[in-house]
PDB file of N, CA and C in Angstrom:
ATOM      1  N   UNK A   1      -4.988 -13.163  -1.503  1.00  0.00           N
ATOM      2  CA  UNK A   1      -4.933 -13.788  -0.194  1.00  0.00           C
ATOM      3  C   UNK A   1      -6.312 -13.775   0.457  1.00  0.00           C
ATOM      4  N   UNK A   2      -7.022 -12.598   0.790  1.00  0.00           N
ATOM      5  CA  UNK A   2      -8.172 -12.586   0.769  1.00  0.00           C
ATOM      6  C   UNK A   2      -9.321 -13.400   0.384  1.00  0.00           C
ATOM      7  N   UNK A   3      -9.288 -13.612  -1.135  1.00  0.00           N
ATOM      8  CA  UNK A   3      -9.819 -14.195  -1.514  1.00  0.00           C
ATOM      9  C   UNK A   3      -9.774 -15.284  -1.831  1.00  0.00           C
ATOM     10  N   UNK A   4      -9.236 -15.819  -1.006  1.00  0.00           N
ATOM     11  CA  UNK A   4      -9.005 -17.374  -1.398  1.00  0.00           C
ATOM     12  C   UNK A   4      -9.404 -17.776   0.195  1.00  0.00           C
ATOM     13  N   UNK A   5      -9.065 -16.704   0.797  1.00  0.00           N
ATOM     14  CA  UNK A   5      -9.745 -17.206   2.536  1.00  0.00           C
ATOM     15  C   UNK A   5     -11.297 -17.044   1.823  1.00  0.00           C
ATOM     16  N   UNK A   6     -11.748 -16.430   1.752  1.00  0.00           N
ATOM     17  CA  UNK A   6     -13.396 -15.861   1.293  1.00  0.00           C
ATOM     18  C   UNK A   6     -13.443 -17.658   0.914  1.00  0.00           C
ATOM     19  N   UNK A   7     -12.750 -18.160  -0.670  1.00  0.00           N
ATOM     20  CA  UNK A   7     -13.006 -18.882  -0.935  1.00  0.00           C
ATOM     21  C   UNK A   7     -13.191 -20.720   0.006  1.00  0.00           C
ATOM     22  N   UNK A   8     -12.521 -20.283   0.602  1.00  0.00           N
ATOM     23  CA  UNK A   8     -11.740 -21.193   1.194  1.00  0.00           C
ATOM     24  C   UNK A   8     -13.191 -21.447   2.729  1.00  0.00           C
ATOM     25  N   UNK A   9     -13.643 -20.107   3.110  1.00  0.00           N
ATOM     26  CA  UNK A   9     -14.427 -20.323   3.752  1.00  0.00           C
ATOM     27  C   UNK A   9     -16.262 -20.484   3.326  1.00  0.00           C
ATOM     28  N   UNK A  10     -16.345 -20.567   2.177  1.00  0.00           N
ATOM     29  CA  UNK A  10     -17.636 -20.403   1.731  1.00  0.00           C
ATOM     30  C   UNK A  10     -17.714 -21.955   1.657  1.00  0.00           C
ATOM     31  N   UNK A  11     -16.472 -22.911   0.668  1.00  0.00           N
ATOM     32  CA  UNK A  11     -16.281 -24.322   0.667  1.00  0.00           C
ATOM     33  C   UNK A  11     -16.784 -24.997   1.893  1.00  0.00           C
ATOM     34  N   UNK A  12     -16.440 -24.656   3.095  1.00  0.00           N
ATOM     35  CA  UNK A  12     -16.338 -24.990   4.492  1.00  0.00           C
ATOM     36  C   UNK A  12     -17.895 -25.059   4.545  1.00  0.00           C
ATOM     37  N   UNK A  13     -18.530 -24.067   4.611  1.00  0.00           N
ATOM     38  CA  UNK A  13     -20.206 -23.695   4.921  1.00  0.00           C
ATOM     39  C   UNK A  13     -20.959 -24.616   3.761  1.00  0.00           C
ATOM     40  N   UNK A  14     -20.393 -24.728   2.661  1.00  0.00           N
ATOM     41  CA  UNK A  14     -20.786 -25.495   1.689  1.00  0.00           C
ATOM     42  C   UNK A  14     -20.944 -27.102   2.501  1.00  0.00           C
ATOM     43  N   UNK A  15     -19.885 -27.721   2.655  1.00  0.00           N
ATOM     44  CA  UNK A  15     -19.552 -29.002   3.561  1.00  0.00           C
ATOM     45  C   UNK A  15     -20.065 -29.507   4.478  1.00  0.00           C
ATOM     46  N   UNK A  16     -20.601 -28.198   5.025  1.00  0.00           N
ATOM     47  CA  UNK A  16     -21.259 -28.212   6.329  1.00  0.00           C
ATOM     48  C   UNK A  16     -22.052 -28.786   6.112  1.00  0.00           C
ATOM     49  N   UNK A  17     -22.679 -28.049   5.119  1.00  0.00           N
ATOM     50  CA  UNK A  17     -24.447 -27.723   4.982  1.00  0.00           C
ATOM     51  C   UNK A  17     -24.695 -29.297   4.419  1.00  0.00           C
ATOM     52  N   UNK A  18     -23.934 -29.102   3.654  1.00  0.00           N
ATOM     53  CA  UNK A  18     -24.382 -31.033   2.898  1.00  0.00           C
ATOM     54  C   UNK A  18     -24.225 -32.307   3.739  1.00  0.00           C
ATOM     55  N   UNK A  19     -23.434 -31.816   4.745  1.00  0.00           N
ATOM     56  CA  UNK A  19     -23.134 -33.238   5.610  1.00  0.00           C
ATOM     57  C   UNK A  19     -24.198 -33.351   6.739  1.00  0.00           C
ATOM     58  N   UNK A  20     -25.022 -31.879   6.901  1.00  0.00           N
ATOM     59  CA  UNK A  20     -26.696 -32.004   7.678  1.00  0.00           C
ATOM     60  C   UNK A  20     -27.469 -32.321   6.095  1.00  0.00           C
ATOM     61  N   UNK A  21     -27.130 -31.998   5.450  1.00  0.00           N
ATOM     62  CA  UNK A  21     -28.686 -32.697   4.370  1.00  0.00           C
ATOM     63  C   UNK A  21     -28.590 -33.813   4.203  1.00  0.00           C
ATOM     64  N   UNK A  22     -27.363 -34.923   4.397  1.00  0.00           N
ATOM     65  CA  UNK A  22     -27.083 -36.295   4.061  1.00  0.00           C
ATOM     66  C   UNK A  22     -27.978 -36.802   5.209  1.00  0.00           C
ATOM     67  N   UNK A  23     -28.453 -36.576   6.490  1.00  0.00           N
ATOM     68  CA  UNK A  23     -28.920 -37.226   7.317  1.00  0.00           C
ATOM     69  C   UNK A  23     -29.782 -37.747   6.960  1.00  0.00           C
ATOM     70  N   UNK A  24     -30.636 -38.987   7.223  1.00  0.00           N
ATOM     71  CA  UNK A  24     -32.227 -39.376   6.905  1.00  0.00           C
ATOM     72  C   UNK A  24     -32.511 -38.790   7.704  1.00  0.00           C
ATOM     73  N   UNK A  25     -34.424 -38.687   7.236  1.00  0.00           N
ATOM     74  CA  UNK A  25     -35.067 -38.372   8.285  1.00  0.00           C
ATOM     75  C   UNK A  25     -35.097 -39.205   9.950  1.00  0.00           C
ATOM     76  N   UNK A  26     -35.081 -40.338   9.397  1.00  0.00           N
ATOM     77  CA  UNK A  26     -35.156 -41.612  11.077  1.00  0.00           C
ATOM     78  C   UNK A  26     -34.143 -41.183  11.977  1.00  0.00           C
ATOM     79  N   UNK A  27     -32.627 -40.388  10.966  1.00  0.00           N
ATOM     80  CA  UNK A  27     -31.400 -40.246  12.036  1.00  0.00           C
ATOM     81  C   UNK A  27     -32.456 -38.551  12.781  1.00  0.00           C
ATOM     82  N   UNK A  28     -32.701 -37.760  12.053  1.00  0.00           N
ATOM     83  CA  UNK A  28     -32.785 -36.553  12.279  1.00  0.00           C
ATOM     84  C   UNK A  28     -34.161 -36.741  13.566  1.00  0.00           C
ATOM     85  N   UNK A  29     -34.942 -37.829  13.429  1.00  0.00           N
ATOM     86  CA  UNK A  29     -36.137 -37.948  14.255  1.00  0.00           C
ATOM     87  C   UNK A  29     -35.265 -38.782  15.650  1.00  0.00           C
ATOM     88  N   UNK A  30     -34.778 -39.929  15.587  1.00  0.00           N
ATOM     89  CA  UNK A  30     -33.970 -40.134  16.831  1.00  0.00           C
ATOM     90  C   UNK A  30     -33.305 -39.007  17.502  1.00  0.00           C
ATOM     91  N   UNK A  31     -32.265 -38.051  16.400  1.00  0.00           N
ATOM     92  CA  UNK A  31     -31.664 -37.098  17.180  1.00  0.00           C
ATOM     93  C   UNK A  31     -32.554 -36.146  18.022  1.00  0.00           C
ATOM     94  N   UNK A  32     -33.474 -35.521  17.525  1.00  0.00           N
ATOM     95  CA  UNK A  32     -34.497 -34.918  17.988  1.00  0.00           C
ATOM     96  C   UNK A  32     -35.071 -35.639  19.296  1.00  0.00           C
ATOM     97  N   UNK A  33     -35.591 -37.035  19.266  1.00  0.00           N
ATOM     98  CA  UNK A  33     -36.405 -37.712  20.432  1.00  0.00           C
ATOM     99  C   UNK A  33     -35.077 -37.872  21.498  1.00  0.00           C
ATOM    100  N   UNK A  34     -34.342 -37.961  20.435  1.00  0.00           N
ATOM    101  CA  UNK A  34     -32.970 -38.088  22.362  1.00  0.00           C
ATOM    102  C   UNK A  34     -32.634 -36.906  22.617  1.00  0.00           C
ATOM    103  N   UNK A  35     -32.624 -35.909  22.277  1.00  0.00           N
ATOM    104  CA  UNK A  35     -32.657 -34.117  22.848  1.00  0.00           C
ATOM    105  C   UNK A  35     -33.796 -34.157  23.989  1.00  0.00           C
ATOM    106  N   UNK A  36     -35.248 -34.879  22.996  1.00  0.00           N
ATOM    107  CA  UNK A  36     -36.662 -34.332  23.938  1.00  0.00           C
ATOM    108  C   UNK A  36     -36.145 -35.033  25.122  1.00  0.00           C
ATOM    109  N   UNK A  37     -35.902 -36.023  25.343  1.00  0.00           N
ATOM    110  CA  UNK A  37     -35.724 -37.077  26.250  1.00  0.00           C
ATOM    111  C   UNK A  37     -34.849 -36.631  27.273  1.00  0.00           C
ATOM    112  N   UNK A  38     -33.561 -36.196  26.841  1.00  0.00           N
ATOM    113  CA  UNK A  38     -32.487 -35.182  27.670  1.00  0.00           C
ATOM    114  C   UNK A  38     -33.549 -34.065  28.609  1.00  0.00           C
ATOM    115  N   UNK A  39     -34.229 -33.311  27.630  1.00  0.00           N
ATOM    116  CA  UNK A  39     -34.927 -32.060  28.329  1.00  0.00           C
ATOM    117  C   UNK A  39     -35.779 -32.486  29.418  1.00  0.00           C
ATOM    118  N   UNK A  40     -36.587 -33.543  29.085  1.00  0.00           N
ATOM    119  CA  UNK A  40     -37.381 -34.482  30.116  1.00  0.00           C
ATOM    120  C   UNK A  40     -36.583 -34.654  31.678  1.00  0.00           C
ATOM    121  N   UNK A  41     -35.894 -35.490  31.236  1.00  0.00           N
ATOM    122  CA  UNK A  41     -35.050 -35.412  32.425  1.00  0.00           C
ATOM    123  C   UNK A  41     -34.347 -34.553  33.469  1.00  0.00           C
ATOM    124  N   UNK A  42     -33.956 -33.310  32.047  1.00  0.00           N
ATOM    125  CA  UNK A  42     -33.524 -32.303  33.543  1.00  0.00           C
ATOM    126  C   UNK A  42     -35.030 -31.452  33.965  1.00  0.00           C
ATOM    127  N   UNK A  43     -35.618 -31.393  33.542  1.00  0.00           N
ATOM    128  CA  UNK A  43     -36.850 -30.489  33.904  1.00  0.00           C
ATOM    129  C   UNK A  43     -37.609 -31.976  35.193  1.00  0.00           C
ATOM    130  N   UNK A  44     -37.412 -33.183  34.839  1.00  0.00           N
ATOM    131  CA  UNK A  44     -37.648 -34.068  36.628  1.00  0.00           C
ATOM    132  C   UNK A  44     -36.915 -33.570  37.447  1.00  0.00           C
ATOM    133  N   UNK A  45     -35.594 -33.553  37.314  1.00  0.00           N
ATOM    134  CA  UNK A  45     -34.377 -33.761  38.193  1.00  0.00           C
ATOM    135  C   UNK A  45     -34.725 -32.432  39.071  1.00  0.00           C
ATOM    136  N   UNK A  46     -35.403 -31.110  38.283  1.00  0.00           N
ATOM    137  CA  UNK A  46     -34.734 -29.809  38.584  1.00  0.00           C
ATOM    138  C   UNK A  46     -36.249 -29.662  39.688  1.00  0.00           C
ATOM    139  N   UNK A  47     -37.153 -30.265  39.363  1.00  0.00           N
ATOM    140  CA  UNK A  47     -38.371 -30.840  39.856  1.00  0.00           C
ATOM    141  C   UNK A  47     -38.138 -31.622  41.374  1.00  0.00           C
ATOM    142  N   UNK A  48     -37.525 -32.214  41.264  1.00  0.00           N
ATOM    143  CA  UNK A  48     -37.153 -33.439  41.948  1.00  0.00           C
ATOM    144  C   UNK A  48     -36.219 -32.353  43.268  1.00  0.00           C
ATOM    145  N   UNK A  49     -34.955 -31.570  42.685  1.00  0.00           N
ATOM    146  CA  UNK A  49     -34.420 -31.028  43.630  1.00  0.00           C
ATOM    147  C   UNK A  49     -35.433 -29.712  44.115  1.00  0.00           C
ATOM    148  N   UNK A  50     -36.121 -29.605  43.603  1.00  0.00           N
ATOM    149  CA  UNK A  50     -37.060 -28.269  44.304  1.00  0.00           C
ATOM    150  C   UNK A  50     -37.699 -28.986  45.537  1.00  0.00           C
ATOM    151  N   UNK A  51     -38.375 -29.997  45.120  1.00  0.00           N
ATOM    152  CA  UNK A  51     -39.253 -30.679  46.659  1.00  0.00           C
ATOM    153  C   UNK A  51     -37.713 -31.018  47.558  1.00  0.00           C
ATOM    154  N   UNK A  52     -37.204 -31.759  47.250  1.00  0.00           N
ATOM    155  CA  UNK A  52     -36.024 -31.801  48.271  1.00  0.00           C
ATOM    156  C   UNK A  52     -35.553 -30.406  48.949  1.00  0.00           C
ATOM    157  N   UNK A  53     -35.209 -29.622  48.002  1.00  0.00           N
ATOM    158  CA  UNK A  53     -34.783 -28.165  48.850  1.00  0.00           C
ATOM    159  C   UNK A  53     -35.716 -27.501  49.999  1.00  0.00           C
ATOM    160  N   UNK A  54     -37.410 -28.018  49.845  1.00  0.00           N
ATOM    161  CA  UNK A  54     -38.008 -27.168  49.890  1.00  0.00           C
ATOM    162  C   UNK A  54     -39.103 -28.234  51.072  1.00  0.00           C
ATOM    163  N   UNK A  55     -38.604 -29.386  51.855  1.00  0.00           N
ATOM    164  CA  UNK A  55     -39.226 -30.989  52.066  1.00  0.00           C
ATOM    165  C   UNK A  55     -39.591 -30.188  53.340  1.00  0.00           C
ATOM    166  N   UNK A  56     -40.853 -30.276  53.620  1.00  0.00           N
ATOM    167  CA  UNK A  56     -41.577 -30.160  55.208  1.00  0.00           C
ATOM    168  C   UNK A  56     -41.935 -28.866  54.655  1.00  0.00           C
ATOM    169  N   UNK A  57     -41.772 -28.149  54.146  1.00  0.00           N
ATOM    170  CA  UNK A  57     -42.496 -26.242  54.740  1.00  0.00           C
ATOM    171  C   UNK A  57     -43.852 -26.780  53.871  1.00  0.00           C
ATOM    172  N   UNK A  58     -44.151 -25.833  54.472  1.00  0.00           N
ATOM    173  CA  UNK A  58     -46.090 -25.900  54.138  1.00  0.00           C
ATOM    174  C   UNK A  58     -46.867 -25.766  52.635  1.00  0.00           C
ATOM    175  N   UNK A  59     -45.850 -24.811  52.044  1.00  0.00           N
ATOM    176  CA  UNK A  59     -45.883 -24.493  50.809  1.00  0.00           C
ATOM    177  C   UNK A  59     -44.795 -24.834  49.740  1.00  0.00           C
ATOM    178  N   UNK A  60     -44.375 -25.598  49.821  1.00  0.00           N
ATOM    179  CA  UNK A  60     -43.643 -26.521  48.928  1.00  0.00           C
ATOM    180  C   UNK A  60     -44.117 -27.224  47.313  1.00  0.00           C
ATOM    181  N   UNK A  61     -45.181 -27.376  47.472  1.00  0.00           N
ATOM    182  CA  UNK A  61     -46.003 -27.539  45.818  1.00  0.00           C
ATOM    183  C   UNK A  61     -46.338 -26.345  45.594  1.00  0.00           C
ATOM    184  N   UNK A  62     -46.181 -24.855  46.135  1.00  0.00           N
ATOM    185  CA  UNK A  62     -46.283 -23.341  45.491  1.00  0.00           C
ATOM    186  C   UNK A  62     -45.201 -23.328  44.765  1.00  0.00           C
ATOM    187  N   UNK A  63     -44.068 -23.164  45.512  1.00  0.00           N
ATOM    188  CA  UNK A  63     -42.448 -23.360  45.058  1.00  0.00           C
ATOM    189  C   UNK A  63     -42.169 -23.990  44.259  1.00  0.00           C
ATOM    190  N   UNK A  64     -42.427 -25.498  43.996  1.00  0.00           N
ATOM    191  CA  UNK A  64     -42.249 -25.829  42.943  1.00  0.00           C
ATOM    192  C   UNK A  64     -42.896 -26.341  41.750  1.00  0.00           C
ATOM    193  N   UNK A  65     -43.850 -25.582  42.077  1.00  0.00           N
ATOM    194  CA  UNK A  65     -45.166 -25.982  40.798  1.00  0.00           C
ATOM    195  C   UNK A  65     -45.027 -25.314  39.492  1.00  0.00           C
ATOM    196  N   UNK A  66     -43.781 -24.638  39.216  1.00  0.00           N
ATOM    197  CA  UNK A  66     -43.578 -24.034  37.900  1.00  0.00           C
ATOM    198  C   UNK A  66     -43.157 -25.529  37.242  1.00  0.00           C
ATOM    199  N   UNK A  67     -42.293 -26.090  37.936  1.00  0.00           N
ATOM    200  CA  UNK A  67     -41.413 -27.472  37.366  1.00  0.00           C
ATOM    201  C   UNK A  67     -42.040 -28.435  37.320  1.00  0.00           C
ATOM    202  N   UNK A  68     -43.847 -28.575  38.039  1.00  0.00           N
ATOM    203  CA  UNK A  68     -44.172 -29.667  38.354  1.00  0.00           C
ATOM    204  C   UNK A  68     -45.133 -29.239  36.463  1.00  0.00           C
ATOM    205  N   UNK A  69     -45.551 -27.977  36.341  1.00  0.00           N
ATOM    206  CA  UNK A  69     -46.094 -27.577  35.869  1.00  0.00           C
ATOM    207  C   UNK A  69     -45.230 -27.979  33.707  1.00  0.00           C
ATOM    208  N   UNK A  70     -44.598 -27.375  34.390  1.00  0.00           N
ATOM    209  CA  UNK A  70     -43.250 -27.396  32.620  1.00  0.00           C
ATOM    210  C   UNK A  70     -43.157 -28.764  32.326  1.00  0.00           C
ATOM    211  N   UNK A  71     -42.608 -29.882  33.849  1.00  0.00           N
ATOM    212  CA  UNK A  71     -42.745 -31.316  33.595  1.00  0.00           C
ATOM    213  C   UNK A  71     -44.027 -31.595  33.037  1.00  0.00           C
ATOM    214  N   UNK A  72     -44.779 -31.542  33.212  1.00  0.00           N
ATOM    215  CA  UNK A  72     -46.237 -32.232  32.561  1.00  0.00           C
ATOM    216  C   UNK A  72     -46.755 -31.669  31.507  1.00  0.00           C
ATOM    217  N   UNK A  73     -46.612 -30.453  30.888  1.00  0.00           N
ATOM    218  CA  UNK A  73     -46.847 -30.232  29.910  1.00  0.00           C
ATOM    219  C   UNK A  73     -45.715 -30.735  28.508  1.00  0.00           C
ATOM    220  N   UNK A  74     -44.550 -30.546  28.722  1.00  0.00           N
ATOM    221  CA  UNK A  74     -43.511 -31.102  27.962  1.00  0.00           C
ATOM    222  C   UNK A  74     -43.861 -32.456  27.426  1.00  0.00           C
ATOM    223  N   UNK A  75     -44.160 -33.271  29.011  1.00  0.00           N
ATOM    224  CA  UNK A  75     -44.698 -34.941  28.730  1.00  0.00           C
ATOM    225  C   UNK A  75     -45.347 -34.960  27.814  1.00  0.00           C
ATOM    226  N   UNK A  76     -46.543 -34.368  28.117  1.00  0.00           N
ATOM    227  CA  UNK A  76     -47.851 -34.426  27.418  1.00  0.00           C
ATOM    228  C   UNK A  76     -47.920 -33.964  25.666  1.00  0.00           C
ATOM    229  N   UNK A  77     -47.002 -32.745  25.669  1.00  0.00           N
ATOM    230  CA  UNK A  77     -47.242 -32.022  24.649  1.00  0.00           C
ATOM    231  C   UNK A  77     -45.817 -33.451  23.625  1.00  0.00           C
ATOM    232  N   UNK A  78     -44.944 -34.114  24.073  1.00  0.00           N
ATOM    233  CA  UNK A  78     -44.330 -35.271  23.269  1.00  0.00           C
ATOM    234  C   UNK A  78     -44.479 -36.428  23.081  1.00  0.00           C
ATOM    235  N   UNK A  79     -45.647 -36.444  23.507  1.00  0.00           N
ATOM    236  CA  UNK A  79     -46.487 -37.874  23.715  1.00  0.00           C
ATOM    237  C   UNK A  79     -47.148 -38.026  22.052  1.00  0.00           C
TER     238      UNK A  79
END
């Protein structure tokens, strides 16, 4: 009984594994550029709601200059 679960689950990991090696590279490079693209966006958005949270006080690009900071390097570094 055991061993046929053992067996039964190694098949599974086997299946797995081959149905990520069937990908091309072009699918595996789109999947990748639409992840980067996702990350892009929330690192604006999260950017975007810091100046809003933070609109009129004096120091507002202190506050959110980690995000202004992560946004532009991310850009830059997927360019």
């Amino acid at each position: 009984m055991v061993r046929t679960f053992l067996v039964m689950v190694m098949m599974a990991f086997f299946v797995v594994g081959l149905v990520g090696c069937g990908a091309s590279p072009e699918t595996r490079k789109a999947e990748a550029d639409a992840e980067i693209s996702e990350q892009k966006v929330k690192l604006m958005k999260m950017y975007s709601e810091c100046l809003e949270k933070y609109e009129g006080q004096k120091d507002v690009s202190e506050k959110c200059a980690s995000y202004k900071e992560a946004s532009e390097a991310f850009i830059h570094k997927s360019q």
